[in-house]
C-alpha atoms as a PDB file:
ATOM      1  CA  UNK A   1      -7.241 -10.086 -76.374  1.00  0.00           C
ATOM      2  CA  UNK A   2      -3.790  -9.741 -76.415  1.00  0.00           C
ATOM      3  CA  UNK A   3      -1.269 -10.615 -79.219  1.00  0.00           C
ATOM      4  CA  UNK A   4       2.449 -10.135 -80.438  1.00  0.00           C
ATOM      5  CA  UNK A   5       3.095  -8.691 -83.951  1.00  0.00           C
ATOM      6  CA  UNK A   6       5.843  -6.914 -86.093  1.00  0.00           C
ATOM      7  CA  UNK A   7       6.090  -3.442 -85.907  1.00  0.00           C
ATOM      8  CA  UNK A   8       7.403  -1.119 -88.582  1.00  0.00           C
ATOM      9  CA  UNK A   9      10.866  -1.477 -86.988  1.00  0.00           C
ATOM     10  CA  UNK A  10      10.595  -5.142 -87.421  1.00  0.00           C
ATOM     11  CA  UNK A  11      10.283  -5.718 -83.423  1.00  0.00           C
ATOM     12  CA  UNK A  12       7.879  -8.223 -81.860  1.00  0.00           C
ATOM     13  CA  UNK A  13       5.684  -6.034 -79.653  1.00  0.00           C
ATOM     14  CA  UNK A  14       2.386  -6.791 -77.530  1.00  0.00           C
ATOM     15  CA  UNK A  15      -1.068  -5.377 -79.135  1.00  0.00           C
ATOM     16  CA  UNK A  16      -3.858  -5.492 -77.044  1.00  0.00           C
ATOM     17  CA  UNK A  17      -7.827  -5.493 -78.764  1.00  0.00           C
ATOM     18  CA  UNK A  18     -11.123  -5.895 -77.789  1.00  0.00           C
ATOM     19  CA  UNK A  19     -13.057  -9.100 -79.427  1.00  0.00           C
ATOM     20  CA  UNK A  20     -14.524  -7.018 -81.150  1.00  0.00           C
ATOM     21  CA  UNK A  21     -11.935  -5.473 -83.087  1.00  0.00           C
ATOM     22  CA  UNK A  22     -12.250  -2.034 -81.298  1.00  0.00           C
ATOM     23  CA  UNK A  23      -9.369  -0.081 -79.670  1.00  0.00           C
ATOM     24  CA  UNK A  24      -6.664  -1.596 -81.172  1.00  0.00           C
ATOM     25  CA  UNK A  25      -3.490  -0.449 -79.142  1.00  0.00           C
ATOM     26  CA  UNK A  26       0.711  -0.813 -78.936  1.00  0.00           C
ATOM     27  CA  UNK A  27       1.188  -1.405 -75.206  1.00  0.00           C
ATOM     28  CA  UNK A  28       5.047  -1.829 -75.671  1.00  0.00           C
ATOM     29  CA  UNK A  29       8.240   0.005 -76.044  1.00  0.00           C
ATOM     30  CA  UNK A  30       8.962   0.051 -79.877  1.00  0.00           C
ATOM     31  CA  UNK A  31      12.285  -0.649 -80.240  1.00  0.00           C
ATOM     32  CA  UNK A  32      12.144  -3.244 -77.793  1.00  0.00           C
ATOM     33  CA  UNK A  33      11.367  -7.306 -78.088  1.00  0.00           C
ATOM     34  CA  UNK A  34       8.473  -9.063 -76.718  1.00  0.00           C
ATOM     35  CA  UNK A  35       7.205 -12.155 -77.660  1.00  0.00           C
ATOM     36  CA  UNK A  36       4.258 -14.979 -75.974  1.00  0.00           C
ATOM     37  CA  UNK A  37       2.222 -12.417 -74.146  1.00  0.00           C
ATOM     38  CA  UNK A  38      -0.685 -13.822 -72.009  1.00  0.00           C
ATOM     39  CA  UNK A  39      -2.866 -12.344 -69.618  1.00  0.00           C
ATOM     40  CA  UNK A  40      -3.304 -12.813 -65.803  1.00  0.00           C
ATOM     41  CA  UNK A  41      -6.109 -14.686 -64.612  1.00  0.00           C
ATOM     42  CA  UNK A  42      -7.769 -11.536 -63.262  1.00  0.00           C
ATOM     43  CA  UNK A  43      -7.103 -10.034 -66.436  1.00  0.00           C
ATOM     44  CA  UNK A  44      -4.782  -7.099 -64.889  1.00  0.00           C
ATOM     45  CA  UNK A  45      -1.371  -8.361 -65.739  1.00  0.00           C
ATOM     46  CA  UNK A  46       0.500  -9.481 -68.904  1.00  0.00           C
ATOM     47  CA  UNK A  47       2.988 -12.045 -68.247  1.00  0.00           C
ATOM     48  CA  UNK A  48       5.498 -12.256 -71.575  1.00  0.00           C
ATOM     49  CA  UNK A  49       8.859 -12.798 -72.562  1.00  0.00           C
ATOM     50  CA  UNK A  50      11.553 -10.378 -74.044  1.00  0.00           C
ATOM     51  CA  UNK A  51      14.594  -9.951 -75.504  1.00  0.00           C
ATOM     52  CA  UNK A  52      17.082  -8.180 -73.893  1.00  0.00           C
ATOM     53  CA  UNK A  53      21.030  -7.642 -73.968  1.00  0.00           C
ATOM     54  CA  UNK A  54      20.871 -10.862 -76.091  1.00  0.00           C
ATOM     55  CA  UNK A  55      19.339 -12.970 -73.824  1.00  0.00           C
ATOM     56  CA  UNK A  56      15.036 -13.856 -73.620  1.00  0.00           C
ATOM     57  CA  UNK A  57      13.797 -13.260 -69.598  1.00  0.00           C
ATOM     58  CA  UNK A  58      10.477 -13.476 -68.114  1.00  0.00           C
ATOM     59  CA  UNK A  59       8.418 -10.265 -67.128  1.00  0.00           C
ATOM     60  CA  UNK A  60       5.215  -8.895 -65.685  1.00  0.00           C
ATOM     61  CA  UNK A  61       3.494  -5.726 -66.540  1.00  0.00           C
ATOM     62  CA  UNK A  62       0.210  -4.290 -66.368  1.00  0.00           C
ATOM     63  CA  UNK A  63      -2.704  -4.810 -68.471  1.00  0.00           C
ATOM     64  CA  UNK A  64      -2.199  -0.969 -70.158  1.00  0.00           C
ATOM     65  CA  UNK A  65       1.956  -1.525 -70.573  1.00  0.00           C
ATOM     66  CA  UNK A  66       2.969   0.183 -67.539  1.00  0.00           C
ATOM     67  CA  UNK A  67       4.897  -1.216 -64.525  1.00  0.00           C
ATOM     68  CA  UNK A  68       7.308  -3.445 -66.469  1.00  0.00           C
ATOM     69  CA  UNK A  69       9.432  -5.498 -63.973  1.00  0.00           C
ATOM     70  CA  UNK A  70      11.786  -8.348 -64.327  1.00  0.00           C
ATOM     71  CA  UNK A  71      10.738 -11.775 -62.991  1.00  0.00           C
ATOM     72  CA  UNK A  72      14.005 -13.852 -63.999  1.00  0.00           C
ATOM     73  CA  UNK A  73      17.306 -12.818 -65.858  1.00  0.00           C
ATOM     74  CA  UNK A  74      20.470 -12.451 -65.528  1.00  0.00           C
ATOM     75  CA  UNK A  75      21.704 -16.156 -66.328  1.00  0.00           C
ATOM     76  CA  UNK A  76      18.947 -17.447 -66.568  1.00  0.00           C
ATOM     77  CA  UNK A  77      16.729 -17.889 -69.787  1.00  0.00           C
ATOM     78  CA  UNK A  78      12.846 -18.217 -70.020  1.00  0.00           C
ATOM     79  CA  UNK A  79      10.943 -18.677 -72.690  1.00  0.00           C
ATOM     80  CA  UNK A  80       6.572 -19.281 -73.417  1.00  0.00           C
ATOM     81  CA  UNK A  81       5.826 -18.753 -69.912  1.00  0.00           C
ATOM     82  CA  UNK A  82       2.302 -19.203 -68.959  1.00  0.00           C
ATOM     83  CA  UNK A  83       0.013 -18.789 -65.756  1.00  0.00           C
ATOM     84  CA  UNK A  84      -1.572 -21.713 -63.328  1.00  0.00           C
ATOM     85  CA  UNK A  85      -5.164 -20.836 -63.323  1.00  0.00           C
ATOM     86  CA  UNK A  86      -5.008 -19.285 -59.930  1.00  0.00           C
ATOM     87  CA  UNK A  87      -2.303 -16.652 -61.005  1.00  0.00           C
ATOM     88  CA  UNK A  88       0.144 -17.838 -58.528  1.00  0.00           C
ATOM     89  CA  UNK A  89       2.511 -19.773 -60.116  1.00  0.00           C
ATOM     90  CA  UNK A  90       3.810 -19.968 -63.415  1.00  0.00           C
ATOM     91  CA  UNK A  91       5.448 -22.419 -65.941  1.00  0.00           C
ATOM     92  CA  UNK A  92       8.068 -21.626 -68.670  1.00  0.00           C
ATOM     93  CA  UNK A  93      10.949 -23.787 -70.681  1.00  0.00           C
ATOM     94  CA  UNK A  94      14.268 -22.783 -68.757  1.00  0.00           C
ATOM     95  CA  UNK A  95      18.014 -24.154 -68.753  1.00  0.00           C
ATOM     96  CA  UNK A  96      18.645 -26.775 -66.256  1.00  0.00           C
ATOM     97  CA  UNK A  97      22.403 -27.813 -64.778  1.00  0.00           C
ATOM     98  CA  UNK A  98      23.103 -29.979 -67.853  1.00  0.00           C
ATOM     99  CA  UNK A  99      21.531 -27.213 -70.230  1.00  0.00           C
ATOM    100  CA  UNK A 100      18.577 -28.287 -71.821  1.00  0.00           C
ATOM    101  CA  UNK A 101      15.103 -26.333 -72.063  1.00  0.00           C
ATOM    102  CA  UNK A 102      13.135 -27.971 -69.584  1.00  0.00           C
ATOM    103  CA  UNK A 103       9.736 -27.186 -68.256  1.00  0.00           C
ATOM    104  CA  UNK A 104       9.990 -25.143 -64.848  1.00  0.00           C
ATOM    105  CA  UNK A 105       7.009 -24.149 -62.315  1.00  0.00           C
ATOM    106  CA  UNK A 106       7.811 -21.220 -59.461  1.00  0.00           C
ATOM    107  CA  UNK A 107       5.574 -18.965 -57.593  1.00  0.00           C
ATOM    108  CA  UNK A 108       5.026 -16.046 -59.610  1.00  0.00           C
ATOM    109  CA  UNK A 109       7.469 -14.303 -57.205  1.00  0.00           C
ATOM    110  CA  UNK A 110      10.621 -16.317 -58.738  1.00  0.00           C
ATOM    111  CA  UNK A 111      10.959 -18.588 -55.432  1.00  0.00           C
ATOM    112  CA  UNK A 112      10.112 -22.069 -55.111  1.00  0.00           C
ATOM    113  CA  UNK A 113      11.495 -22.925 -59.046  1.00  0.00           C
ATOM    114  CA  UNK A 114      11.242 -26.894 -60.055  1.00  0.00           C
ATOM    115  CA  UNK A 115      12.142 -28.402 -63.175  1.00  0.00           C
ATOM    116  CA  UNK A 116       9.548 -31.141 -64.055  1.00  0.00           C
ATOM    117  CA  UNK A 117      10.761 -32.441 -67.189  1.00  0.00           C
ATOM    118  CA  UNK A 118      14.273 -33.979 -68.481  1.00  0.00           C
ATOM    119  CA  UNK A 119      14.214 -34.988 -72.025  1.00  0.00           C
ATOM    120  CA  UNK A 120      16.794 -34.093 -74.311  1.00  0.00           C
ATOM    121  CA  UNK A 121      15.423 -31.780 -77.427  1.00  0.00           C
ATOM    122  CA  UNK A 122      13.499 -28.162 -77.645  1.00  0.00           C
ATOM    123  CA  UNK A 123      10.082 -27.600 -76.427  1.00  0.00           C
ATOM    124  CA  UNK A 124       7.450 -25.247 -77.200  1.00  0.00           C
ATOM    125  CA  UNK A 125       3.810 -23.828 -76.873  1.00  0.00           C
ATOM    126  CA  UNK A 126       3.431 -24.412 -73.034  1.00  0.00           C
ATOM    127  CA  UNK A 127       0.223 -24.348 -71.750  1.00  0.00           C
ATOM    128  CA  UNK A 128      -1.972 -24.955 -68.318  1.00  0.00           C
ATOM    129  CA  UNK A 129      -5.310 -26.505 -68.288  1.00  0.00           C
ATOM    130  CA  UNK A 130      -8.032 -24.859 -66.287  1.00  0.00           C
ATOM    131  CA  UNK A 131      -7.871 -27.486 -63.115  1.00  0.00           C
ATOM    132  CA  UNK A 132      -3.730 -26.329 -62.618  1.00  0.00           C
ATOM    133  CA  UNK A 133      -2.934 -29.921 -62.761  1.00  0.00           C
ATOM    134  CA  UNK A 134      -2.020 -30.762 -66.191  1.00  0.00           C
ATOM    135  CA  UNK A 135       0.500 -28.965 -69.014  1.00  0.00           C
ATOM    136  CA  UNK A 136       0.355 -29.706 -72.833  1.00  0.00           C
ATOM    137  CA  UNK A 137       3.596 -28.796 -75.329  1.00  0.00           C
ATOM    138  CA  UNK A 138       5.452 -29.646 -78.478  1.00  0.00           C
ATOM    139  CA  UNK A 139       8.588 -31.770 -78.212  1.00  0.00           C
ATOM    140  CA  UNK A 140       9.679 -32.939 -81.420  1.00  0.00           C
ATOM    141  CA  UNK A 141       6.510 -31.897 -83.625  1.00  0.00           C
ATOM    142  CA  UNK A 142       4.251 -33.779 -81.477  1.00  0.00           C
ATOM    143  CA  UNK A 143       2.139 -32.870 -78.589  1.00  0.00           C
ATOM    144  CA  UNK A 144       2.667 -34.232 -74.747  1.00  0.00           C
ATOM    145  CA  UNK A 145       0.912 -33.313 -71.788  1.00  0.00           C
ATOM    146  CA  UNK A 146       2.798 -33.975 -68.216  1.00  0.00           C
ATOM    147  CA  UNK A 147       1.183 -33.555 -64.623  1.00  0.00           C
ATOM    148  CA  UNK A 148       2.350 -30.022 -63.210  1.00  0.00           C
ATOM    149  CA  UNK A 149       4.112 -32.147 -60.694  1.00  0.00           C
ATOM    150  CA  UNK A 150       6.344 -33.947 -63.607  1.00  0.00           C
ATOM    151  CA  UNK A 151       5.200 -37.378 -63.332  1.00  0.00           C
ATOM    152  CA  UNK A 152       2.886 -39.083 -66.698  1.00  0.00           C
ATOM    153  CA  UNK A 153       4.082 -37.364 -69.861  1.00  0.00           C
ATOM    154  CA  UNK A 154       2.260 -38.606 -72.619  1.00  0.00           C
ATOM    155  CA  UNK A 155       2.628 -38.312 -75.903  1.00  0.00           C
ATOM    156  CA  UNK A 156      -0.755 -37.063 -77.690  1.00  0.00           C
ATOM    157  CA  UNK A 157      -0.190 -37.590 -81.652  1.00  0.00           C
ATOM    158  CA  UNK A 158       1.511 -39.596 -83.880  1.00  0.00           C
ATOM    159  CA  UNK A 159       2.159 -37.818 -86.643  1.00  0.00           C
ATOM    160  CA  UNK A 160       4.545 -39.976 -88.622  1.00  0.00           C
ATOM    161  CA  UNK A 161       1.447 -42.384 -89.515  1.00  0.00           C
ATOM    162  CA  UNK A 162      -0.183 -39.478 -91.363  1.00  0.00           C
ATOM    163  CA  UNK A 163       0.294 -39.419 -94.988  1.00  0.00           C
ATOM    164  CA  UNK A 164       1.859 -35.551 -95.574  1.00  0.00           C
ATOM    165  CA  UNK A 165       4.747 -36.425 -92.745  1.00  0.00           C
ATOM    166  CA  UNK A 166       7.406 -33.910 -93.743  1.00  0.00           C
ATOM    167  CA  UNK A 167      10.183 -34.328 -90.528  1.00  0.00           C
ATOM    168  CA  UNK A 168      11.343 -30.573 -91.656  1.00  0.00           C
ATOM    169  CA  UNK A 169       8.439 -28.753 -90.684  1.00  0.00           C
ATOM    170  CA  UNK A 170       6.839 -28.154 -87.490  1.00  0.00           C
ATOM    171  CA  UNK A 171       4.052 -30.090 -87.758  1.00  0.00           C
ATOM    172  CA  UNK A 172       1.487 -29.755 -84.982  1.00  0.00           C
ATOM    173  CA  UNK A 173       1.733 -26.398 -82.613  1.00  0.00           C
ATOM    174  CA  UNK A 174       0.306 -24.352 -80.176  1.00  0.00           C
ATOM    175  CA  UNK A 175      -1.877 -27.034 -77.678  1.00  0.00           C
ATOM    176  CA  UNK A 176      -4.286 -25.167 -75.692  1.00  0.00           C
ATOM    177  CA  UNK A 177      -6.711 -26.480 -73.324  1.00  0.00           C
ATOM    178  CA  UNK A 178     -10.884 -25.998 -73.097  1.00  0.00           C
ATOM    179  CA  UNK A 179     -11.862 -24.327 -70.682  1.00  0.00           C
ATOM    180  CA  UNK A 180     -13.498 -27.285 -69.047  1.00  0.00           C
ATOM    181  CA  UNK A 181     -10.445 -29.200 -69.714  1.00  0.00           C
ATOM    182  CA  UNK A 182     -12.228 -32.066 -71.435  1.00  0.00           C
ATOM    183  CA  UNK A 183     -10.380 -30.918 -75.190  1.00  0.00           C
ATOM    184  CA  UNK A 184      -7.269 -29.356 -76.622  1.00  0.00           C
ATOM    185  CA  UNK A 185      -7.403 -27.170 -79.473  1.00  0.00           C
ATOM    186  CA  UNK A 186      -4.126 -27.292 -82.040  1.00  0.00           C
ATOM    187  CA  UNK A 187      -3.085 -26.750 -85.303  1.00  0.00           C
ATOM    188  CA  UNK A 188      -1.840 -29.490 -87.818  1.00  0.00           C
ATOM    189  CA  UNK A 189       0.043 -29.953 -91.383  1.00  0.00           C
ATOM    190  CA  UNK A 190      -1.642 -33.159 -91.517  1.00  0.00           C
ATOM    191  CA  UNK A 191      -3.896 -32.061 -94.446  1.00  0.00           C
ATOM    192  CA  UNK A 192      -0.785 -30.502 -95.764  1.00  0.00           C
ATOM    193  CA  UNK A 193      -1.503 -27.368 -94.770  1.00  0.00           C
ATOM    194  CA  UNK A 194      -2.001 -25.704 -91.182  1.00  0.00           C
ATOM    195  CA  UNK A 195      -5.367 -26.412 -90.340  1.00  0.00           C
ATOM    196  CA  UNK A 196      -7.438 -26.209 -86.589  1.00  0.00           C
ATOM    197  CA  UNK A 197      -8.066 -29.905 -84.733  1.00  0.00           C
ATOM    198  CA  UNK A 198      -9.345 -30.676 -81.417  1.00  0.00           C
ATOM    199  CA  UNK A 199      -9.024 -33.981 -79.344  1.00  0.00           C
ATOM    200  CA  UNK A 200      -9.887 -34.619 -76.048  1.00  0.00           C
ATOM    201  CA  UNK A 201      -7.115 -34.685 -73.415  1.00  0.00           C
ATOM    202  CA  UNK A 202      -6.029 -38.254 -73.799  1.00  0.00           C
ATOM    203  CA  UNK A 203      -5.348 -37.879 -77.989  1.00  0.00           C
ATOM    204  CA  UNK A 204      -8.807 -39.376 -78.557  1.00  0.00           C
ATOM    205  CA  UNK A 205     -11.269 -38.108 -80.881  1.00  0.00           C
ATOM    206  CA  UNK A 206      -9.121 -36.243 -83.145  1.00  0.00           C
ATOM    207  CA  UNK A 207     -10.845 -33.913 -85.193  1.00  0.00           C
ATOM    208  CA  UNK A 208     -10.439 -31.486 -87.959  1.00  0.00           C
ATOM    209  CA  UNK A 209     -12.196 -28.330 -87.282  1.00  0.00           C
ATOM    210  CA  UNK A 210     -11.003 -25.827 -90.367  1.00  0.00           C
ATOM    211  CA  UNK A 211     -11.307 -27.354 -93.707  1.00  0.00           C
ATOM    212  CA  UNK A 212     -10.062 -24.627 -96.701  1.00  0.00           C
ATOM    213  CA  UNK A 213      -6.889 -23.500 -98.005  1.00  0.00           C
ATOM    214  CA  UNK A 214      -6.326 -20.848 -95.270  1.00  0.00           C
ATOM    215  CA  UNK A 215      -2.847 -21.181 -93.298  1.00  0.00           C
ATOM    216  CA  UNK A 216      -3.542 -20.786 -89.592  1.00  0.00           C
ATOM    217  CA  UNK A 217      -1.323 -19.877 -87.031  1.00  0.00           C
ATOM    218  CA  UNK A 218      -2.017 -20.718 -83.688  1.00  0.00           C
ATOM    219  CA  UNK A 219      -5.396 -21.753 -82.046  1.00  0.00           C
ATOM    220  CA  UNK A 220      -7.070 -20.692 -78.534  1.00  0.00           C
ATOM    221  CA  UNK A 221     -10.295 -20.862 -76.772  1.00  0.00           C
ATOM    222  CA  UNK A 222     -12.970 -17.845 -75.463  1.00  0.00           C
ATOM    223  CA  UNK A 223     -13.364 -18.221 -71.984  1.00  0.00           C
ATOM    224  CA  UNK A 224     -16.383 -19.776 -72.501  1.00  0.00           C
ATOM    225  CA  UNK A 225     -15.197 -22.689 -74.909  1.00  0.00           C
ATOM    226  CA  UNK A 226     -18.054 -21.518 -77.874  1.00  0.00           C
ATOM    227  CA  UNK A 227     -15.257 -19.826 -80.320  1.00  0.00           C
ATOM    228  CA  UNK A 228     -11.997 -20.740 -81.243  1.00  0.00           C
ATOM    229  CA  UNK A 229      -9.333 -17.316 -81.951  1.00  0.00           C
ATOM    230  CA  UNK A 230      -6.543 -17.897 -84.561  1.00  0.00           C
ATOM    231  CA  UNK A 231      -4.677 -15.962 -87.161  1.00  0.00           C
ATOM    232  CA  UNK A 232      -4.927 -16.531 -90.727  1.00  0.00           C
ATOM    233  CA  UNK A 233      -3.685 -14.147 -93.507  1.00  0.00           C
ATOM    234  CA  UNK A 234      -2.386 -11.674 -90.980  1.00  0.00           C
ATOM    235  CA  UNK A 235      -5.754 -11.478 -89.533  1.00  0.00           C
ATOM    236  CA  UNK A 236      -6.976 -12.320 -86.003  1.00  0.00           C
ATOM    237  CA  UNK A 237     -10.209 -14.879 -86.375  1.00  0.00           C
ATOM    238  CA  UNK A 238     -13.002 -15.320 -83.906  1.00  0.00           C
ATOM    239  CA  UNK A 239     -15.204 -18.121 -85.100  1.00  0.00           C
ATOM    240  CA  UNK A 240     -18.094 -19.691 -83.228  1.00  0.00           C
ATOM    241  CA  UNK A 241     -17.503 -23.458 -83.221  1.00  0.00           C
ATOM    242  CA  UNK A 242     -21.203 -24.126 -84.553  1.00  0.00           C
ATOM    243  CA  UNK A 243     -20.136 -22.206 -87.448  1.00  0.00           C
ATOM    244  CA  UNK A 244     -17.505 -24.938 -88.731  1.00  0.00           C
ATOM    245  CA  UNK A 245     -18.452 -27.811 -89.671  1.00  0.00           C
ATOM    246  CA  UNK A 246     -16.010 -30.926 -88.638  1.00  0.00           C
ATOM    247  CA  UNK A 247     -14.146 -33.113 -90.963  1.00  0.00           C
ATOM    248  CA  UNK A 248     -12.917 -36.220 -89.352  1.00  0.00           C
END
């Protein structure tokens, strides 16, 4: 797995772990910013973000840390950048000529960039489902999913209906697909606190997976769609699904 955390110098960096728990290592510089790591398809690449000379630009290195190299800078910002399934594009939120952070695809050589969104307002938690045909994200505390080709955005939940609606907080984050694309895993304040839910694609079938007083941050699948990874108290989680027992 791989993962960004604080260091003791207070810099995001990019820890890399086996599931299970073994061989916990630093792959980053330091004193250096890094932040939304995610691995290659093939597993021998790291695509990420960073921080550098004040600005946040896109980069590739290898899966031990080695072989940094730039994929966009300069003027140009990227942030949550994540692979097509196939490894040869990717998407990331990017300026566009009126300066808003719009979703952008390009090959994973920087050519061929296309902006496929234009709505006003910040965006976060990008992600690709496992066909390459479909993104989910956050705009406005809600999730959306949009074709990789821009057309049919869709808003997923509603979350002004629910009854601990605070418009200050972020209220649902980090969408990620199954891996047979059939679900999307995310967390929610609904309950009042940041609990797991899936629901399939089209915001059907909501469902509350966690059900304590934990605070989790973030959600993912295994490859194989059994377990669902998150963080709670500072720790990373692997639970098998048939473990937790749904609360709709």
């Amino acid at each position: 797995m791989v993962f960004h955390f604080k260091n003791k110098l207070d810099n995001w960096n990019v820890g890399v772990i086996n599931a299970d728990g073994s061989n916990l290592t630093n792959i980053s510089n330091p004193s250096s910013e890094y932040y939304h790591p995610e691995w290659s398809p093939d597993g021998s690449e790291i695509l990420f973000s960073a921080s550098r000379d004040r600005s946040s630009d896109l980069y590739i290195m290898d899966q031990d840390g080695n072989n940094e190299r730039l994929l966009i800078g300069a003027s140009t910002i990227g942030r949550d950048p994540t692979f097509s399934p196939n490894g040869d594009k990717i998407a990331y939120f990017g300026p566009t000529r009126r300066n808003q952070n719009e979703i952008t695809v390009m090959n994973i050589d920087g050519t061929n960039s296309n902006e496929i969104s234009d709505i006003t307002g910040l965006k976060t938690d990008l992600s690709w489902n496992t066909y390459g045909n479909l993104l989910a994200f956050v705009f406005k505390k809600e999730i959306y999913t949009i074709n990789a080709d821009g057309t049919n955005m869709t808003r997923l939940t509603f979350s002004e209906n629910m009854p601990n609606f605070d418009e200050k907080e972020n209220y649902n984050n980090t969408p990620n697909f199954s891996p047979d694309g059939s679900k999307i895993v995310f967390t929610s304040l609904e309950s009042g606190t940041s609990q797991i839910y899936t629901m399939n694609i089209n915001g059907s079938n909501r469902t509350r997976i966690t059900n304590n007083q934990s605070y989790y941050y973030g959600s993912d699948w295994s490859p194989d769609g059994s377990k669902i990874v998150t963080i709670a108290g500072g720790d990373i989680l692997i639970i098998p699904l048939e473990e937790w027992v749904p609360d709709h």
